[in-house]
C-alpha atoms as a PDB file:
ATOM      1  CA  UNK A   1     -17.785  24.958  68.991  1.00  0.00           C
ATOM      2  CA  UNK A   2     -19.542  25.249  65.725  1.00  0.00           C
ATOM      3  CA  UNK A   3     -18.457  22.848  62.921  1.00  0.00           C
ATOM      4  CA  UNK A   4     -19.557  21.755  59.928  1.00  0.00           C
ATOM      5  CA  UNK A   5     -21.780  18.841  59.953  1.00  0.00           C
ATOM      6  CA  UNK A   6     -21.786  17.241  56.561  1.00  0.00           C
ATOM      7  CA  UNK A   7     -20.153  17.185  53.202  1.00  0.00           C
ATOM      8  CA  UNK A   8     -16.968  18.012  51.281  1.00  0.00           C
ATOM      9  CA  UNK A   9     -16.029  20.215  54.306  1.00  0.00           C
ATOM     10  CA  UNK A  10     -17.621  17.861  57.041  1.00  0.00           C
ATOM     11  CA  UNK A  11     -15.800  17.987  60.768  1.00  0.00           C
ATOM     12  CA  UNK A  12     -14.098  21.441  60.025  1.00  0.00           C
ATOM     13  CA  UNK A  13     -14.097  23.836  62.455  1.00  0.00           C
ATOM     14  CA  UNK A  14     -15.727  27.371  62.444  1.00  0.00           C
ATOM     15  CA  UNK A  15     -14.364  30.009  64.449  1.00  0.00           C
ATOM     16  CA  UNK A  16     -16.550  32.114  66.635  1.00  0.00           C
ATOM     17  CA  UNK A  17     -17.454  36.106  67.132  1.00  0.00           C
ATOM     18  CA  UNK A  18     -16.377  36.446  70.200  1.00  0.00           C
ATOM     19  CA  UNK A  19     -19.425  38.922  70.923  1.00  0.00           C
ATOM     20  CA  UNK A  20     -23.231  38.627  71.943  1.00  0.00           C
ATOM     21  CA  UNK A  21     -24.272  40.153  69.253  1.00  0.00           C
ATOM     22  CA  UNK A  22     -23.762  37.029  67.228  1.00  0.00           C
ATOM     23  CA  UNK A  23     -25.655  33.714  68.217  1.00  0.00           C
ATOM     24  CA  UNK A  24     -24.291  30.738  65.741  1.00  0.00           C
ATOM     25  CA  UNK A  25     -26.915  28.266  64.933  1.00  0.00           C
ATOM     26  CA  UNK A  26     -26.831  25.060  67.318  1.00  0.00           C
ATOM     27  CA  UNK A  27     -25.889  22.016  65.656  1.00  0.00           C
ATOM     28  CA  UNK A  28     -29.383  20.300  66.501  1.00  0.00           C
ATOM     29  CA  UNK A  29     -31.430  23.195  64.601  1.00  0.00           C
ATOM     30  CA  UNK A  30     -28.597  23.185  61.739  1.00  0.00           C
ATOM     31  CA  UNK A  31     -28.926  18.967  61.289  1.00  0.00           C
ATOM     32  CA  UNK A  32     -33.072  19.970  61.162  1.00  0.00           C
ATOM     33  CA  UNK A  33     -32.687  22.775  58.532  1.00  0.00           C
ATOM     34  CA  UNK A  34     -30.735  20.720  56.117  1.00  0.00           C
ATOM     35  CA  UNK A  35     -32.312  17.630  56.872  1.00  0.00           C
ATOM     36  CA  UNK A  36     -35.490  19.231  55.783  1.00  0.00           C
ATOM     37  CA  UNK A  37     -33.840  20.764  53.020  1.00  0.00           C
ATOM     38  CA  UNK A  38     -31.737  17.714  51.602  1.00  0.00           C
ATOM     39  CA  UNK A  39     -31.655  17.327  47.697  1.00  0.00           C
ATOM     40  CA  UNK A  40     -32.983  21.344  47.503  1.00  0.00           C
ATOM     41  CA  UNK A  41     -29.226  22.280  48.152  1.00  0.00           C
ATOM     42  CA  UNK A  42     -27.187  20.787  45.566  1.00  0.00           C
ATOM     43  CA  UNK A  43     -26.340  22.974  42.677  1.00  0.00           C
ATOM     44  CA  UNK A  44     -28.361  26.261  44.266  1.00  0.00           C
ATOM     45  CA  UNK A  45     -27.601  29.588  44.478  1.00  0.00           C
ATOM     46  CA  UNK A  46     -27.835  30.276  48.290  1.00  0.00           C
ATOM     47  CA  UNK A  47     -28.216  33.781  50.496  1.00  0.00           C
ATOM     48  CA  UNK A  48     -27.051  33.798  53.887  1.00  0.00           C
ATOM     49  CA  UNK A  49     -28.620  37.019  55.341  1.00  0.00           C
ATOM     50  CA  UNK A  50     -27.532  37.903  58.561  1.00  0.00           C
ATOM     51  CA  UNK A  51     -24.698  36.052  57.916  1.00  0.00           C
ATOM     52  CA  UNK A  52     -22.368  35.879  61.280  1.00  0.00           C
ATOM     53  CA  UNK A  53     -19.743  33.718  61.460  1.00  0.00           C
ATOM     54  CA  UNK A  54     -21.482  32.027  57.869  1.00  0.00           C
ATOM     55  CA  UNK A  55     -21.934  28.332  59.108  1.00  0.00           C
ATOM     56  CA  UNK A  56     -25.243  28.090  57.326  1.00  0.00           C
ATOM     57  CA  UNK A  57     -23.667  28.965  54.067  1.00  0.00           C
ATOM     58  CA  UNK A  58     -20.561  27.209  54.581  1.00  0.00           C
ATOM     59  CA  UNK A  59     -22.747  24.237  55.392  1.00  0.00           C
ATOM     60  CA  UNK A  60     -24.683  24.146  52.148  1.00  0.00           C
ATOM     61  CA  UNK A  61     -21.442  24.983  50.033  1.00  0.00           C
ATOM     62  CA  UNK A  62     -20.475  21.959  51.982  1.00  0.00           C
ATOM     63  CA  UNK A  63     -23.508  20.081  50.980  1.00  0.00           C
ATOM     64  CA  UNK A  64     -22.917  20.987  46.628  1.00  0.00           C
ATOM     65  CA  UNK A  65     -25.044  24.466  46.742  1.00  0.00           C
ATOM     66  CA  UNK A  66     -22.998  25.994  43.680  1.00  0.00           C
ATOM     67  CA  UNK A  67     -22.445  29.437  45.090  1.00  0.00           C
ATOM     68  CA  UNK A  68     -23.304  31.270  48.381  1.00  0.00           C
ATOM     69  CA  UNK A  69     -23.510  35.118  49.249  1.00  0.00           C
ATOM     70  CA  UNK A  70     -23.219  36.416  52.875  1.00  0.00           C
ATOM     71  CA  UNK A  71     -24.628  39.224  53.871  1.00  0.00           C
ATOM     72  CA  UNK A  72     -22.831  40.612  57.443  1.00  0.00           C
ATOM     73  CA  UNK A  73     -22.834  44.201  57.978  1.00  0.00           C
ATOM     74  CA  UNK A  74     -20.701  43.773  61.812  1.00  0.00           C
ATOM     75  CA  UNK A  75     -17.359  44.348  60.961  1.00  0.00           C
ATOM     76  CA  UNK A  76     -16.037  41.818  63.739  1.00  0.00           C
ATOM     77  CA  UNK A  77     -18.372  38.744  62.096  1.00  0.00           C
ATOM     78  CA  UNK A  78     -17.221  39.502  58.384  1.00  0.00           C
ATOM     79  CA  UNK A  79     -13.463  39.101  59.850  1.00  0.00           C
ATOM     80  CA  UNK A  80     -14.161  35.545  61.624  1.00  0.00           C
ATOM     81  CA  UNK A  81     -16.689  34.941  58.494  1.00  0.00           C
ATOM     82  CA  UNK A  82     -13.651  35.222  55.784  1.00  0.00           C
ATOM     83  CA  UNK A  83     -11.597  33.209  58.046  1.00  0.00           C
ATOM     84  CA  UNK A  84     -13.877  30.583  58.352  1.00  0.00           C
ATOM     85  CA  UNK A  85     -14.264  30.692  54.384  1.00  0.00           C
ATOM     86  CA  UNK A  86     -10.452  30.034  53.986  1.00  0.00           C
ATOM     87  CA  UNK A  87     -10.188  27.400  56.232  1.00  0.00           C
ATOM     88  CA  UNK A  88     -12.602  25.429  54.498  1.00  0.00           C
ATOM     89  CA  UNK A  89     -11.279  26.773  51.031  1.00  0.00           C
ATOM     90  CA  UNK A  90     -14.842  27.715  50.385  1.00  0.00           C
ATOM     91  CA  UNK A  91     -13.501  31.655  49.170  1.00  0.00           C
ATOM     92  CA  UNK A  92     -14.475  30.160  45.314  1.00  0.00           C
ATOM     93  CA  UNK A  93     -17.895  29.687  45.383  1.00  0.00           C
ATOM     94  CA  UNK A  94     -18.561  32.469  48.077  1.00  0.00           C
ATOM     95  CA  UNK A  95     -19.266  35.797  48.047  1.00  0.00           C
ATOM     96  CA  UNK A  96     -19.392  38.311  51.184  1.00  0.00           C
ATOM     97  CA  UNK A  97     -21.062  41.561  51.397  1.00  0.00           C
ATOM     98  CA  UNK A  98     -20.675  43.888  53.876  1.00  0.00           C
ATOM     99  CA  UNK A  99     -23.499  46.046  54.402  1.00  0.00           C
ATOM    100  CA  UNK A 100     -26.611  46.246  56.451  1.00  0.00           C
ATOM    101  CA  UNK A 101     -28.881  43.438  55.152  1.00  0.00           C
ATOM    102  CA  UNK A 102     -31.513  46.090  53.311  1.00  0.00           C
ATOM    103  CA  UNK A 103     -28.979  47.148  51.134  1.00  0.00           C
ATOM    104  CA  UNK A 104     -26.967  44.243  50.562  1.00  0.00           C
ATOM    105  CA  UNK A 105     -30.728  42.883  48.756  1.00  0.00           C
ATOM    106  CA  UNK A 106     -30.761  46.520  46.932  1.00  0.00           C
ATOM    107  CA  UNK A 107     -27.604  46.213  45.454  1.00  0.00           C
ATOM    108  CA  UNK A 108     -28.006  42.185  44.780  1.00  0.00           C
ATOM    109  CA  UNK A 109     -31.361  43.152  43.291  1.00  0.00           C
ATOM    110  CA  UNK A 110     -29.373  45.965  40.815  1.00  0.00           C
ATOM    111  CA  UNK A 111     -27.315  43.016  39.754  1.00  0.00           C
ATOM    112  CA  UNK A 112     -30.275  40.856  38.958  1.00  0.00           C
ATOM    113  CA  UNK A 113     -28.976  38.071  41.307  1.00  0.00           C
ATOM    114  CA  UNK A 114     -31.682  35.439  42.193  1.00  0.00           C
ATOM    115  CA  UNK A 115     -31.412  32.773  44.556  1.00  0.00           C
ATOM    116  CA  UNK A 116     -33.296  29.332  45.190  1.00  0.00           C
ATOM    117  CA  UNK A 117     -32.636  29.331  49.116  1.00  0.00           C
ATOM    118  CA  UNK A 118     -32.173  32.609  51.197  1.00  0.00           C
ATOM    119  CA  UNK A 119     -31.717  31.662  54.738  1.00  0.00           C
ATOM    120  CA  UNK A 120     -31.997  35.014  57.462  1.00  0.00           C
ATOM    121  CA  UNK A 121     -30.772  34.746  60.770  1.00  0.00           C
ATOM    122  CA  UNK A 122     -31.452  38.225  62.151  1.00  0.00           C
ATOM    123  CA  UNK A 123     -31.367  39.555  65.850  1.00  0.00           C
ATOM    124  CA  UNK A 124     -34.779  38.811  67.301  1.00  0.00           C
ATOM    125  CA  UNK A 125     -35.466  42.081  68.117  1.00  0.00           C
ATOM    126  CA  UNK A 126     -35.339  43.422  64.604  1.00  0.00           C
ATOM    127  CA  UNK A 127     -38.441  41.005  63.512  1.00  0.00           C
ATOM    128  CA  UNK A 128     -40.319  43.091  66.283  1.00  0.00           C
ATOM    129  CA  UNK A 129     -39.188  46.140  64.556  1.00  0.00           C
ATOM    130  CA  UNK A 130     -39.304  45.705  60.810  1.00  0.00           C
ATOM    131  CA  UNK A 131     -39.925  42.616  57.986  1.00  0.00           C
ATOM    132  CA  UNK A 132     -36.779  41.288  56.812  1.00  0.00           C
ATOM    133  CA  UNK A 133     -38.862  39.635  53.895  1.00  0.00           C
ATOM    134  CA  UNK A 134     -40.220  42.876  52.388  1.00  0.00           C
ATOM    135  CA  UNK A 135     -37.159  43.922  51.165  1.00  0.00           C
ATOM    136  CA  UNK A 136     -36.739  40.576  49.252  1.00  0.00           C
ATOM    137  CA  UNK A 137     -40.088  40.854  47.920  1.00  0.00           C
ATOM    138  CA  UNK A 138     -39.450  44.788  46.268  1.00  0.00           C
ATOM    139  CA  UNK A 139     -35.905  43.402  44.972  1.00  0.00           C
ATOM    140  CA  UNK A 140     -37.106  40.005  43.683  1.00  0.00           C
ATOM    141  CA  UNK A 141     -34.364  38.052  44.750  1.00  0.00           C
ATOM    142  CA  UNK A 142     -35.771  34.697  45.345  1.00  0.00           C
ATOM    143  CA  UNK A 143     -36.100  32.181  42.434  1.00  0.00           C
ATOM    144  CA  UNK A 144     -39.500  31.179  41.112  1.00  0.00           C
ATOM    145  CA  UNK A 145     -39.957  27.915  43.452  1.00  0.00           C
ATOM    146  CA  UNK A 146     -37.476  29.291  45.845  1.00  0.00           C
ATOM    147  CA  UNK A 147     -37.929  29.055  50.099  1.00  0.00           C
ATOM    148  CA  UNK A 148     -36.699  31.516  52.412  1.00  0.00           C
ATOM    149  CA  UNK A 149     -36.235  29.949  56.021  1.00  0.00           C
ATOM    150  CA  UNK A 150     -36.320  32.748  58.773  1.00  0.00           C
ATOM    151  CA  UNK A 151     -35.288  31.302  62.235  1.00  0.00           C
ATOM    152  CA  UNK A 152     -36.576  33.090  65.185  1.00  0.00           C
ATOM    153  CA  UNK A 153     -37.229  33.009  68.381  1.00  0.00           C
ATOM    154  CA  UNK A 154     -40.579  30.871  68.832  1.00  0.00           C
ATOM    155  CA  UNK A 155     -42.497  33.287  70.825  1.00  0.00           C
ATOM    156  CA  UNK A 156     -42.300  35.922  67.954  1.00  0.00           C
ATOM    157  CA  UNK A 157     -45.616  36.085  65.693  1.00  0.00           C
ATOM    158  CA  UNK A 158     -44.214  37.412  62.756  1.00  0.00           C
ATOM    159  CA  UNK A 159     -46.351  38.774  59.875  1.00  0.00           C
ATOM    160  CA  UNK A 160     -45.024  37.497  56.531  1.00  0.00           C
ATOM    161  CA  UNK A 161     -47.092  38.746  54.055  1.00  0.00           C
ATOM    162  CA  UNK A 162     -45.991  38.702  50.062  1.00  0.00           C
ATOM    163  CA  UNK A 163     -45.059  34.819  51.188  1.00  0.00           C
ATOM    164  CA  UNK A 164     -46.997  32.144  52.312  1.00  0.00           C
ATOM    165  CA  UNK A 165     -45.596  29.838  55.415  1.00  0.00           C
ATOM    166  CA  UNK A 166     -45.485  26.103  54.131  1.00  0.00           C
ATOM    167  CA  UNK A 167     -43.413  24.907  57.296  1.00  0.00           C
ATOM    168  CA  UNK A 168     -42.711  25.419  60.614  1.00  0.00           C
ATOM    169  CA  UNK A 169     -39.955  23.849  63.035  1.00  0.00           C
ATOM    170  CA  UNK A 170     -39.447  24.628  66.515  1.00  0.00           C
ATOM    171  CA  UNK A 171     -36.641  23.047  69.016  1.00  0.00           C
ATOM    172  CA  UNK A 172     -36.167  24.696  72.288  1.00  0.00           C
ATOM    173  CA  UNK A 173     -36.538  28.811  72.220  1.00  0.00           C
ATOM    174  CA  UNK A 174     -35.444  28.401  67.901  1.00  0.00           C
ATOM    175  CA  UNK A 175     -38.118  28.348  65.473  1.00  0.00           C
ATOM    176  CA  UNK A 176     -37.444  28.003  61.897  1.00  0.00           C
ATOM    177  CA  UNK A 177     -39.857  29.481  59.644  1.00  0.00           C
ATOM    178  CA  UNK A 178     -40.417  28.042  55.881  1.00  0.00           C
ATOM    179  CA  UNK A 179     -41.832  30.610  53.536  1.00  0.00           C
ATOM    180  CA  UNK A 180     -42.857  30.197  49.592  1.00  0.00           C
ATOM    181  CA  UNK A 181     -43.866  33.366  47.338  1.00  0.00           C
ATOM    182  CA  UNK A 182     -47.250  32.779  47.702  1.00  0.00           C
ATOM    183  CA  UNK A 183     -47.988  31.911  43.821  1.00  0.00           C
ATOM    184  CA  UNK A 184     -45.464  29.222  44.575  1.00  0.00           C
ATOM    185  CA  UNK A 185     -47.340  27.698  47.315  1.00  0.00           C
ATOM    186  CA  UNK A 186     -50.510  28.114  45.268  1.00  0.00           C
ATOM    187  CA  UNK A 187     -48.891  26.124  42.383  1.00  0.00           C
ATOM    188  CA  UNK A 188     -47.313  23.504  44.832  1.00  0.00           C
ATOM    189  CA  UNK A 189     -50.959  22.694  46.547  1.00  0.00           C
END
């Protein structure tokens, strides 16, 4: 069962892709994202890459992030991911794209769309294969001061580069992955 955890949409009910392509985030490693995250939420423009069945940007819509974009590019997730939307009458401040993640960014990045928190969720294997992060990086689509958080699976040694890791969170085989632009993390130290 996923559900949302907190907020104006708190105990609803998310429906799941009924395929194992899709692995929704467990509530224990959701309550430790937004925990860490806490005040940065509220009034934020917020990507969901990788988006699923959207319970990460359904939670921070929850939470008061102003507006939230999913990017889904499997056609069965962006069914369950609309449906979830409506049941939570979140369709307002919510925006779904679907389209492989790369191009989702490009065309964001036409539109000159920045965001504060961009939150990626990809299959595992795809970190082994290529950088999710470059693409955000060439399209400038994170906010000056902005985090990305990429969860993945703890024994992957992933490469940012163009961002500097400020955090790291690991519970059971998730890790969560904080990343700054890396002037940001200069000017925060």
């Amino acid at each position: 069962m996923i559900r949302v955890i907190a907020g104006i949409y708190k105990g609803k009910r998310l429906r799941k892709v009924p395929s194992p392509l899709v692995r929704p985030m467990p509530d224990k490693l959701k309550s430790a994202l937004f925990n860490i995250l806490r005040d940065e939420v509220r009034g934020t423009a917020i990507l969901d890459g990788f988006a699923g069945t959207g319970s990460i940007g359904i939670e921070a819509l929850s939470r008061g992030a102003s507006r939230a974009v999913f990017i889904e590019h499997f056609a069965p997730a962006v069914r369950i991911l609309k449906h979830n939307l409506a049941k939570c009458g979140a369709e307002a401040g919510a925006r779904v794209i679907f389209e492989e993640f790369n191009r989702g960014v490009i065309r964001l990045g036409k539109e000159k769309a920045r965001f504060h928190i961009i939150f990626l969720d990809p299959p595992y294997r795809l970190i082994d294969e290529r950088n999710p992060l470059k693409v955000l990086k060439k399209r400038d689509v994170l906010s000056p001061g902005g985090l990305i958080v990429l969860r993945h699976h703890f024994k992957t040694r992933f490469e940012a580069k163009y961002f500097e890791r400020v955090r790291q969170v690991t519970l059971g085989d998730d890790t969560l992955s904080f990343y700054k632009s890396a002037e940001s993390a200069i000017a925060d130290g």
